[in-house]
C-alpha atoms as a PDB file:
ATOM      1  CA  UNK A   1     -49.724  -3.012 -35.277  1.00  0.00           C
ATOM      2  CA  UNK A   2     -47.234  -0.387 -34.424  1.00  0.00           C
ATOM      3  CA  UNK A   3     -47.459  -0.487 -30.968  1.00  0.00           C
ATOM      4  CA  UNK A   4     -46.036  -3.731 -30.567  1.00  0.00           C
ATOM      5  CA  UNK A   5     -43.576  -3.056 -32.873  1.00  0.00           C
ATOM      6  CA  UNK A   6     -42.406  -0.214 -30.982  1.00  0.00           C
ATOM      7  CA  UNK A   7     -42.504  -2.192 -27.843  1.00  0.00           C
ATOM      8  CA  UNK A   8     -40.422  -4.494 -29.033  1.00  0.00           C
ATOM      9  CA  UNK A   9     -37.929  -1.920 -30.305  1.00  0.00           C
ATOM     10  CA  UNK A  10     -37.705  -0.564 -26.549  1.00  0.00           C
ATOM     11  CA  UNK A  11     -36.704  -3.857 -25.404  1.00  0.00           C
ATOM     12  CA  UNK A  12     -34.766  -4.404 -27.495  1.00  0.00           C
ATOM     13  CA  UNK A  13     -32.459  -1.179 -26.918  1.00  0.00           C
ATOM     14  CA  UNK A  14     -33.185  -1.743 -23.287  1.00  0.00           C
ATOM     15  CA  UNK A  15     -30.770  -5.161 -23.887  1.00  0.00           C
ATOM     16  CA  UNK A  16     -28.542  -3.568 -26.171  1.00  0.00           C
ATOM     17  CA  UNK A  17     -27.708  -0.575 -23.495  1.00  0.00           C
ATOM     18  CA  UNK A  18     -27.338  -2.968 -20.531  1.00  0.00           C
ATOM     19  CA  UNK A  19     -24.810  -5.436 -22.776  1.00  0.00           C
ATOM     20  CA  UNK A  20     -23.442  -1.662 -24.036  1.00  0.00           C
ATOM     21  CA  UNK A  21     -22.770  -0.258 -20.286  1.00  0.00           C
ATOM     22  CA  UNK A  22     -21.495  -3.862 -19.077  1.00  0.00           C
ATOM     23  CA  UNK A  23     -19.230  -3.608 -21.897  1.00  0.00           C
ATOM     24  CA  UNK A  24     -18.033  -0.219 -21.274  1.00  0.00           C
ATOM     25  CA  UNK A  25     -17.625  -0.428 -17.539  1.00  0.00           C
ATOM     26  CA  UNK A  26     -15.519  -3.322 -18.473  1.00  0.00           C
ATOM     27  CA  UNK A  27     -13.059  -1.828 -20.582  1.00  0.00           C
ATOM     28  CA  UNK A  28     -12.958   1.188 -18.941  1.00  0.00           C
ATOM     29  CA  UNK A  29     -11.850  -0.653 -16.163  1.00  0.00           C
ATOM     30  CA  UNK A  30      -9.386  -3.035 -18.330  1.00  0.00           C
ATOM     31  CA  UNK A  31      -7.869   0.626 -19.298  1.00  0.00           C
ATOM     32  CA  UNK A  32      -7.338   1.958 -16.061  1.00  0.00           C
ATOM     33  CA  UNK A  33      -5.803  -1.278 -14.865  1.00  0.00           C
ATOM     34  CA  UNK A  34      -3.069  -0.595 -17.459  1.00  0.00           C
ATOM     35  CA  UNK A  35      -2.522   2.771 -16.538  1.00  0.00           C
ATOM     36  CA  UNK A  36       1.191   3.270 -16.664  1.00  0.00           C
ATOM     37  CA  UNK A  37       2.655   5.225 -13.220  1.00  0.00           C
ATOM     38  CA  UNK A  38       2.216   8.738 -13.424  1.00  0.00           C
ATOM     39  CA  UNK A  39       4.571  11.452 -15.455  1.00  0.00           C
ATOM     40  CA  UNK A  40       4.881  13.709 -13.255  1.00  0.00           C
ATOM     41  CA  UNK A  41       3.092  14.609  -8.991  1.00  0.00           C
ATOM     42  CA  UNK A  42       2.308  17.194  -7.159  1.00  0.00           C
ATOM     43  CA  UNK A  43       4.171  19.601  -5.067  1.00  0.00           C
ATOM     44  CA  UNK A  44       5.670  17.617  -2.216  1.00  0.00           C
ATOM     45  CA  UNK A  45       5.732  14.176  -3.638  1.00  0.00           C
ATOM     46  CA  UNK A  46       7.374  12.502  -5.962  1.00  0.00           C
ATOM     47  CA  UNK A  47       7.050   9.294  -8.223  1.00  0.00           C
ATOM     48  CA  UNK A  48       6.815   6.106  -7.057  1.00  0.00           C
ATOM     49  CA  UNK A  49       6.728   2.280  -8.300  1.00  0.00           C
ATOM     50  CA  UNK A  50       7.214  -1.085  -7.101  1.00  0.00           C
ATOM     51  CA  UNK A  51       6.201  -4.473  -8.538  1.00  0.00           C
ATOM     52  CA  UNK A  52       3.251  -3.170 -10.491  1.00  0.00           C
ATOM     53  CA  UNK A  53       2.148  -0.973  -7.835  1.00  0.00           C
ATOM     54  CA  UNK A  54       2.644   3.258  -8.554  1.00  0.00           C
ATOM     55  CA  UNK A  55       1.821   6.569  -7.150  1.00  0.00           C
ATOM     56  CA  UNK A  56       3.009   9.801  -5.867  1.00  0.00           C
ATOM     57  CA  UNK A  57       4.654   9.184  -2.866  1.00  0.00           C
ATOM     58  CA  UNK A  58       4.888  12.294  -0.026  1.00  0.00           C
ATOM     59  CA  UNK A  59       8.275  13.493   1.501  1.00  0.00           C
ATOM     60  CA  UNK A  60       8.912  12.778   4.822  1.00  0.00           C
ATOM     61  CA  UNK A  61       7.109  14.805   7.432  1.00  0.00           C
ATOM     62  CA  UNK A  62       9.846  17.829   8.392  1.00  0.00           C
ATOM     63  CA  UNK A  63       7.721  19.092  11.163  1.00  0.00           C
ATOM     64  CA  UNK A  64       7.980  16.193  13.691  1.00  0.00           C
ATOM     65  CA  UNK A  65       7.647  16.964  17.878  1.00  0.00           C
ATOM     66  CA  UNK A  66      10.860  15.364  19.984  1.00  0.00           C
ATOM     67  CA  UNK A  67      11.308  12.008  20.384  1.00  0.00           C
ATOM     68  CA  UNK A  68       8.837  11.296  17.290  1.00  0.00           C
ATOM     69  CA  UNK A  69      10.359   9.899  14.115  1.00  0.00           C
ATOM     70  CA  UNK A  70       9.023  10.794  10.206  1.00  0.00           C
ATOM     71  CA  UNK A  71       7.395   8.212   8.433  1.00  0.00           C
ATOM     72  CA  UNK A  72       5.555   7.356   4.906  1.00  0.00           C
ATOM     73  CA  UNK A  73       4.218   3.911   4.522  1.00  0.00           C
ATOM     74  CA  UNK A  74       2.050   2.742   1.745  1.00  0.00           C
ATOM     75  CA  UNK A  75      -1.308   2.165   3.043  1.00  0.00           C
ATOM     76  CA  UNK A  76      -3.383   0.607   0.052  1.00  0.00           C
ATOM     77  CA  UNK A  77      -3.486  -0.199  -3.419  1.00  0.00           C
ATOM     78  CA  UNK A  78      -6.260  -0.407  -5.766  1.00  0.00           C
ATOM     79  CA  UNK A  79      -6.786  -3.092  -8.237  1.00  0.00           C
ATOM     80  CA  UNK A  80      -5.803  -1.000 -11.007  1.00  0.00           C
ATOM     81  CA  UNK A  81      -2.248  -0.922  -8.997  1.00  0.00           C
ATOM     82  CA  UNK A  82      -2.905   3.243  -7.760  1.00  0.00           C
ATOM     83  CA  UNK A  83      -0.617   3.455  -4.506  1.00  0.00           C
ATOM     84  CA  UNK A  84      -2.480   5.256  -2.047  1.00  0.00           C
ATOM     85  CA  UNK A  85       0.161   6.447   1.181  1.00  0.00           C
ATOM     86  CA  UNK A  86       0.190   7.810   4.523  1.00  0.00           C
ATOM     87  CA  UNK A  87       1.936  10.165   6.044  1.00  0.00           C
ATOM     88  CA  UNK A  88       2.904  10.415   9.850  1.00  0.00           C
ATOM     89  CA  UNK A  89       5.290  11.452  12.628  1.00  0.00           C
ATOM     90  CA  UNK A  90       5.977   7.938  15.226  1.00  0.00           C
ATOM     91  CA  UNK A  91       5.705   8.475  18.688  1.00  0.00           C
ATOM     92  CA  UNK A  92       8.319   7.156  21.061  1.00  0.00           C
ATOM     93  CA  UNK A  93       7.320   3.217  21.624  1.00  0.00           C
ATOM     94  CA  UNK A  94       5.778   2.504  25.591  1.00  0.00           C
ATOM     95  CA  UNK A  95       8.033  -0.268  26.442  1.00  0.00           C
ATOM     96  CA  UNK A  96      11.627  -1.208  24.575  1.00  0.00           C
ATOM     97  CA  UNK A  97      11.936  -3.691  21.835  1.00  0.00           C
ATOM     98  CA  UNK A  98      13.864  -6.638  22.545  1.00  0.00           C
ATOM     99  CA  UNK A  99      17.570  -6.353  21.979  1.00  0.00           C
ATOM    100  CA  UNK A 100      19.724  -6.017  18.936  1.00  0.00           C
ATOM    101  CA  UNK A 101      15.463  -4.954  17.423  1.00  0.00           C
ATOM    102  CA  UNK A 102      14.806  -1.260  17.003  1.00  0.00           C
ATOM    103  CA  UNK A 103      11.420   0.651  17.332  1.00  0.00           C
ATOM    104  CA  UNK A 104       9.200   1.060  14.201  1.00  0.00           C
ATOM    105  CA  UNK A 105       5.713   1.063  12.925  1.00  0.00           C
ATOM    106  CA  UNK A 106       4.059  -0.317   9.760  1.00  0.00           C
ATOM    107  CA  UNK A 107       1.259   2.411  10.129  1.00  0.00           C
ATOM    108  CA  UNK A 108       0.510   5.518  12.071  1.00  0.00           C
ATOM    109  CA  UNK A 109      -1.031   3.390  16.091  1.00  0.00           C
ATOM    110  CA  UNK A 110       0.783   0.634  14.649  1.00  0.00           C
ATOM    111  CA  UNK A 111       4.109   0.097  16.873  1.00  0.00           C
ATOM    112  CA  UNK A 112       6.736  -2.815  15.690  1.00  0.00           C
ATOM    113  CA  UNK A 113      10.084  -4.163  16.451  1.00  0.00           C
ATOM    114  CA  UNK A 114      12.696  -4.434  13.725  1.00  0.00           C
ATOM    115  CA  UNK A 115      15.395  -6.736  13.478  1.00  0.00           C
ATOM    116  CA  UNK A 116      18.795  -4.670  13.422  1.00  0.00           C
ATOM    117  CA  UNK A 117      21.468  -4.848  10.953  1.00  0.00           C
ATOM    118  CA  UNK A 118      23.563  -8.350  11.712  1.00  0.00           C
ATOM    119  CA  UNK A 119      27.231  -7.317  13.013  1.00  0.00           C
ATOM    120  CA  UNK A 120      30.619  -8.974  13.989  1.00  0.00           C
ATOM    121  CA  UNK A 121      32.135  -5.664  15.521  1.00  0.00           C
ATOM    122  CA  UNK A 122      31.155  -1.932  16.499  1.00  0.00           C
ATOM    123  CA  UNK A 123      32.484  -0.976  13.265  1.00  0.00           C
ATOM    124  CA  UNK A 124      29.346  -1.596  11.312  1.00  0.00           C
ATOM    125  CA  UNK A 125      26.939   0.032  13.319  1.00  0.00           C
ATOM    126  CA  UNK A 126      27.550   3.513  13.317  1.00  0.00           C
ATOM    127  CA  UNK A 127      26.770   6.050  16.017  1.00  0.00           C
ATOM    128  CA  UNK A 128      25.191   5.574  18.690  1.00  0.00           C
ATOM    129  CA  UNK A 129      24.523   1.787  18.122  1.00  0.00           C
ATOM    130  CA  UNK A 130      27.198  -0.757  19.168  1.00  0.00           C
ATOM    131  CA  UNK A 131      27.342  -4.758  18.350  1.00  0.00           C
ATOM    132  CA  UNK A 132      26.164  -7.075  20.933  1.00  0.00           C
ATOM    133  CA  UNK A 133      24.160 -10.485  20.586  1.00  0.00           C
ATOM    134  CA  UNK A 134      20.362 -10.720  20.789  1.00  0.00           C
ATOM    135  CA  UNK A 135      18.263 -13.349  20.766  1.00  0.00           C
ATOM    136  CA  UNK A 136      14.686 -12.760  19.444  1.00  0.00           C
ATOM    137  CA  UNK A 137      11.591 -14.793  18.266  1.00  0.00           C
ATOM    138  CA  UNK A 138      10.895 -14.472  14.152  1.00  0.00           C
ATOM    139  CA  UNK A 139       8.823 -15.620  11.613  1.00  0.00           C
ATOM    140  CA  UNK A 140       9.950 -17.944   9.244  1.00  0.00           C
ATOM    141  CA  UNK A 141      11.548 -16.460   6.358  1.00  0.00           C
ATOM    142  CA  UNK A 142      14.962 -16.031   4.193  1.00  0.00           C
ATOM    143  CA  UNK A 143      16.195 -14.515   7.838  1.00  0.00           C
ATOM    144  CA  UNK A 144      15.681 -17.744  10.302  1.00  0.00           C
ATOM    145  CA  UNK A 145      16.937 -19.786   7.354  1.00  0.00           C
ATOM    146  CA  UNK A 146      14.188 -20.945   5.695  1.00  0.00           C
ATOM    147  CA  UNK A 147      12.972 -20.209   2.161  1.00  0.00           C
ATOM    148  CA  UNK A 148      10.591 -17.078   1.120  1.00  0.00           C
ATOM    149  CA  UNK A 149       7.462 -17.675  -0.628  1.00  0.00           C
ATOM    150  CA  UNK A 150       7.345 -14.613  -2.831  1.00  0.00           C
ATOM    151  CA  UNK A 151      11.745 -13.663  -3.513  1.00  0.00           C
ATOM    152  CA  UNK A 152      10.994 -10.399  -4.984  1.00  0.00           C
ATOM    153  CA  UNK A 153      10.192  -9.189  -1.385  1.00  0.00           C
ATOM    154  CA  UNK A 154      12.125  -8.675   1.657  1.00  0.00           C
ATOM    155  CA  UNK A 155      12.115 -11.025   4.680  1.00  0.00           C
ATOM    156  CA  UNK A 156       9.654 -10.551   7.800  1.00  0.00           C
ATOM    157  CA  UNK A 157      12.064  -8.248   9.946  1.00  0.00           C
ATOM    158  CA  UNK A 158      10.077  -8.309  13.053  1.00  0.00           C
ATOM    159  CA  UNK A 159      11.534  -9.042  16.158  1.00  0.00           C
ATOM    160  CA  UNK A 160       8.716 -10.444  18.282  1.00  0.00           C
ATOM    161  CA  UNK A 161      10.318 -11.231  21.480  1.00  0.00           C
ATOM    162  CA  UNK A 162      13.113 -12.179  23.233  1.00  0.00           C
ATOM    163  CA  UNK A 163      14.110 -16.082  23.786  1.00  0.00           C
ATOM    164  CA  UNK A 164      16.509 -18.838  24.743  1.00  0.00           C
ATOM    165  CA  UNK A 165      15.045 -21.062  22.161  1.00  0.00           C
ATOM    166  CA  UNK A 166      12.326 -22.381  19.893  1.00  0.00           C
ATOM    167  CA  UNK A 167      10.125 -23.168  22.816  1.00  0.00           C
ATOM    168  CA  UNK A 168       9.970 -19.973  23.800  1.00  0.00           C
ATOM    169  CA  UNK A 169       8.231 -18.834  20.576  1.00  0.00           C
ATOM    170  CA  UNK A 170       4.552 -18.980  19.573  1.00  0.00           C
ATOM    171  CA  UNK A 171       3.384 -21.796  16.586  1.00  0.00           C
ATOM    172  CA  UNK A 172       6.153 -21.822  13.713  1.00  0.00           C
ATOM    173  CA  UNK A 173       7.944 -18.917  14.909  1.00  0.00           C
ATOM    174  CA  UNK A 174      12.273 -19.390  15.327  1.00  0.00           C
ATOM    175  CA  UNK A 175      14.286 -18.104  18.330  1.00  0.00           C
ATOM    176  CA  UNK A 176      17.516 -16.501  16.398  1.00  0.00           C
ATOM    177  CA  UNK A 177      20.557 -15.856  18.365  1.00  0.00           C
ATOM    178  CA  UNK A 178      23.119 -13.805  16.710  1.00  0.00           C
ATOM    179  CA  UNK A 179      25.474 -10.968  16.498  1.00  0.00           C
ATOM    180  CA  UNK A 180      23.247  -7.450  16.011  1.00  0.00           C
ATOM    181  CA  UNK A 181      23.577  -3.427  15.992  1.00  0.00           C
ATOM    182  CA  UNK A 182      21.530  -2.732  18.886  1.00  0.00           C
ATOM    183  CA  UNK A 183      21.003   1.515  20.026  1.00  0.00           C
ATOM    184  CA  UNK A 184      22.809   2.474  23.087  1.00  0.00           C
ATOM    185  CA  UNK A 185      19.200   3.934  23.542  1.00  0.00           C
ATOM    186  CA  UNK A 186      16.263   2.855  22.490  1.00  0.00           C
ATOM    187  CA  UNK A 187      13.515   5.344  21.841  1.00  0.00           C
ATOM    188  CA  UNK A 188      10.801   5.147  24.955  1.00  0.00           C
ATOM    189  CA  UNK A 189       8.592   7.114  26.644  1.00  0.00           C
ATOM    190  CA  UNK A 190       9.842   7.849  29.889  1.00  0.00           C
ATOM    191  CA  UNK A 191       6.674   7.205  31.398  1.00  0.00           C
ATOM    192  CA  UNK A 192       5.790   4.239  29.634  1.00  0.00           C
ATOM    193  CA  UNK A 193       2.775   6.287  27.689  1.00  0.00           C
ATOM    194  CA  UNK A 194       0.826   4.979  24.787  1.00  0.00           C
ATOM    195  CA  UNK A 195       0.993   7.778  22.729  1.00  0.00           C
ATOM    196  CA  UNK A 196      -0.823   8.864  19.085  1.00  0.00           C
ATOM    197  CA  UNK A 197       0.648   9.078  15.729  1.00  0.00           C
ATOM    198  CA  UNK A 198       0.064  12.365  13.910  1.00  0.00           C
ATOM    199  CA  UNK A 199      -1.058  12.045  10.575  1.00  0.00           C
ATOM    200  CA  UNK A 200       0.402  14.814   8.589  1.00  0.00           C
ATOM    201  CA  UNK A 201      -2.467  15.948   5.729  1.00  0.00           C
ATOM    202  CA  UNK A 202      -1.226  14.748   1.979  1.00  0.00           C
ATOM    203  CA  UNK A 203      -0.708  17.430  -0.527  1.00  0.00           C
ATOM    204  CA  UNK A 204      -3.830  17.681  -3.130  1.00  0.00           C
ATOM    205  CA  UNK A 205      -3.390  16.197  -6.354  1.00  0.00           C
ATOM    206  CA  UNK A 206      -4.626  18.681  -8.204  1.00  0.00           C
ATOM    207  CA  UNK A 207      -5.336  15.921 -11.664  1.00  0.00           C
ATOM    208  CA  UNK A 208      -8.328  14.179 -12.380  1.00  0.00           C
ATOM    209  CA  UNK A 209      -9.101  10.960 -11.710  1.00  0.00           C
ATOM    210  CA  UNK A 210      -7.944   8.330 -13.880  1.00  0.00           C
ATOM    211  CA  UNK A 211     -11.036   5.849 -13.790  1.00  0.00           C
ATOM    212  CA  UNK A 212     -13.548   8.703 -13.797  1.00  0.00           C
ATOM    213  CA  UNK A 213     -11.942   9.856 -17.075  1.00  0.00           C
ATOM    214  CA  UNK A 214     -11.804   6.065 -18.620  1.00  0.00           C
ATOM    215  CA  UNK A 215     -15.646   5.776 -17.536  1.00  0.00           C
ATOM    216  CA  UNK A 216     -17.385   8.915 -19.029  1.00  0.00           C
ATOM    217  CA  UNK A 217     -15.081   8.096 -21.931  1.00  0.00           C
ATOM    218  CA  UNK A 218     -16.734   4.807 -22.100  1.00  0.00           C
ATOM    219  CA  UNK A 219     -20.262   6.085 -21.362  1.00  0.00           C
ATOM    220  CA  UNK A 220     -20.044   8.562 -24.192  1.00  0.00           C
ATOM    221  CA  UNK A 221     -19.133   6.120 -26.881  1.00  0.00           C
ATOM    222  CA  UNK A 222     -21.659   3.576 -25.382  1.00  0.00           C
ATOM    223  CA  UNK A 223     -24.323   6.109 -25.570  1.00  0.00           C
ATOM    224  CA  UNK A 224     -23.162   7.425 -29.233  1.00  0.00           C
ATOM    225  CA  UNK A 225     -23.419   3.352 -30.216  1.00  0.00           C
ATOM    226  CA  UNK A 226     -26.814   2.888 -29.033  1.00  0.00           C
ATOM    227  CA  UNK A 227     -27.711   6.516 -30.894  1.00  0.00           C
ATOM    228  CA  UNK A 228     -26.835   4.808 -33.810  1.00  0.00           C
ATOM    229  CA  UNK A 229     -28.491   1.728 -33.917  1.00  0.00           C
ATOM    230  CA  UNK A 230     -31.413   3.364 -32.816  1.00  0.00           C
ATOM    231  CA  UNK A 231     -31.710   5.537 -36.095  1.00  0.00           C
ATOM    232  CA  UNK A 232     -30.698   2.791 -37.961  1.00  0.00           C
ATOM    233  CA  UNK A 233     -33.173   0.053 -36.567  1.00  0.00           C
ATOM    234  CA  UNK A 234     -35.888   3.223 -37.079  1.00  0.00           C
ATOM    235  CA  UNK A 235     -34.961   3.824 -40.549  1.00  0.00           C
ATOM    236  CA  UNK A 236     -34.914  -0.080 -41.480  1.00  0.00           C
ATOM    237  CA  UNK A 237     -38.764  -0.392 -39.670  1.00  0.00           C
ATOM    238  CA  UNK A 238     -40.158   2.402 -42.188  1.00  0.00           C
ATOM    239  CA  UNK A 239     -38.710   0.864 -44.876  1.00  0.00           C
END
């Protein structure tokens, strides 16, 4: 009679340790998804947050070759809200961007055109850049006139390309004519080249990682709990 006895003590913890680990992987989990943004970062970044996203942000690349601009962009975000960035130095775009639009990227490969600072007079724009109209395709947004979805974040800036009007614009985008900063030169290859970003390598965080920690902290008290009602269930089948 004591084998099945036994056997059904084996299944038994065999159901108790999957509902345990389920369990644990879950609030491990729930833990690192409150994880608050970090103290303090490495060497060569520093702290950032935005809307429930954080992480240690890199400085600008210093070491850039002519004609290519510095540039950090955030390139992911885990569930738990852990920033992840890149950083990269912006070749010189192949062809201009339209008018009163300045050259840009969202990622390293990944050339855009920016919308420039609205103007009435020279006198905003600084040097180098001087006020001038431009008329440009957009997306709809707080920009074109119409209303954002999300207000916590900025408009689409993109300047697509330029137009006379509406019906020179692809689906719901807006031709918008108006007064803009636009760079008495606009950063091109002279030869029209299609040229590569350079990723610049991100210093090593040097910490541990947050979820690791959360799960072999939630491993070792699953696997203490089963322990126990192991001995327990043993003692209380001798009895």
């Amino acid at each position: 009679m004591g084998r099945p006895r036994a056997c059904a003590d084996t299944k038994a913890l065999s159901v108790f340790l999957l509902g345990a680990l389920v369990s644990g992987a879950t609030s491990s989990a729930s833990a690192d998804a409150l994880r608050p943004p970090p103290d303090d970062c490495p060497a060569g970044t520093h702290v950032w947050g935005n809307h429930g996203i954080s992480g240690c942000m890199p400085e600008m690349p210093t070491e850039c070759g002519d004609g290519y601009q510095p540039r950090v962009r955030l390139a992911s975000a885990t569930r738990s809200g852990a920033a992840e960035f890149v950083a990269y130095c912006e070749p010189p775009a192949a062809v201009a961007c339209p008018t009163g639009s300045r050259e840009d990227s969202t990622g390293p490969n990944q050339p855009t055109c920016m919308a420039a600072t609205r103007c009435e007079d020279d006198g905003i724009c600084g040097s180098g850049y001087h006020c001038g109209p431009a008329s440009f395709c957009m997306n709809p947004s707080s920009e074109t006139g119409d209303q954002e979805r999300d207000p916590r974040y900025p408009p689409d800036m993109s300047a697509l390309s330029e137009c006379s009007s509406d019906d020179d614009c692809d689906g719901r985008q807006v031709c918008v004519t108006t007064q803009r900063c636009d760079a008495d030169v606009h950063r091109v290859d002279p030869e029209g080249r299609t040229l590569d970003a350079v990723v610049v390598p991100l210093p090593a965080d040097p910490r541990p990682n947050g979820f690791v920690i959360a799960m072999a902290a939630g491993l070792i008290a699953v696997l203490a709990g089963a322990l126990t009602w192991w001995v327990r269930r043993r003692r209380r089948s001798r009895s």
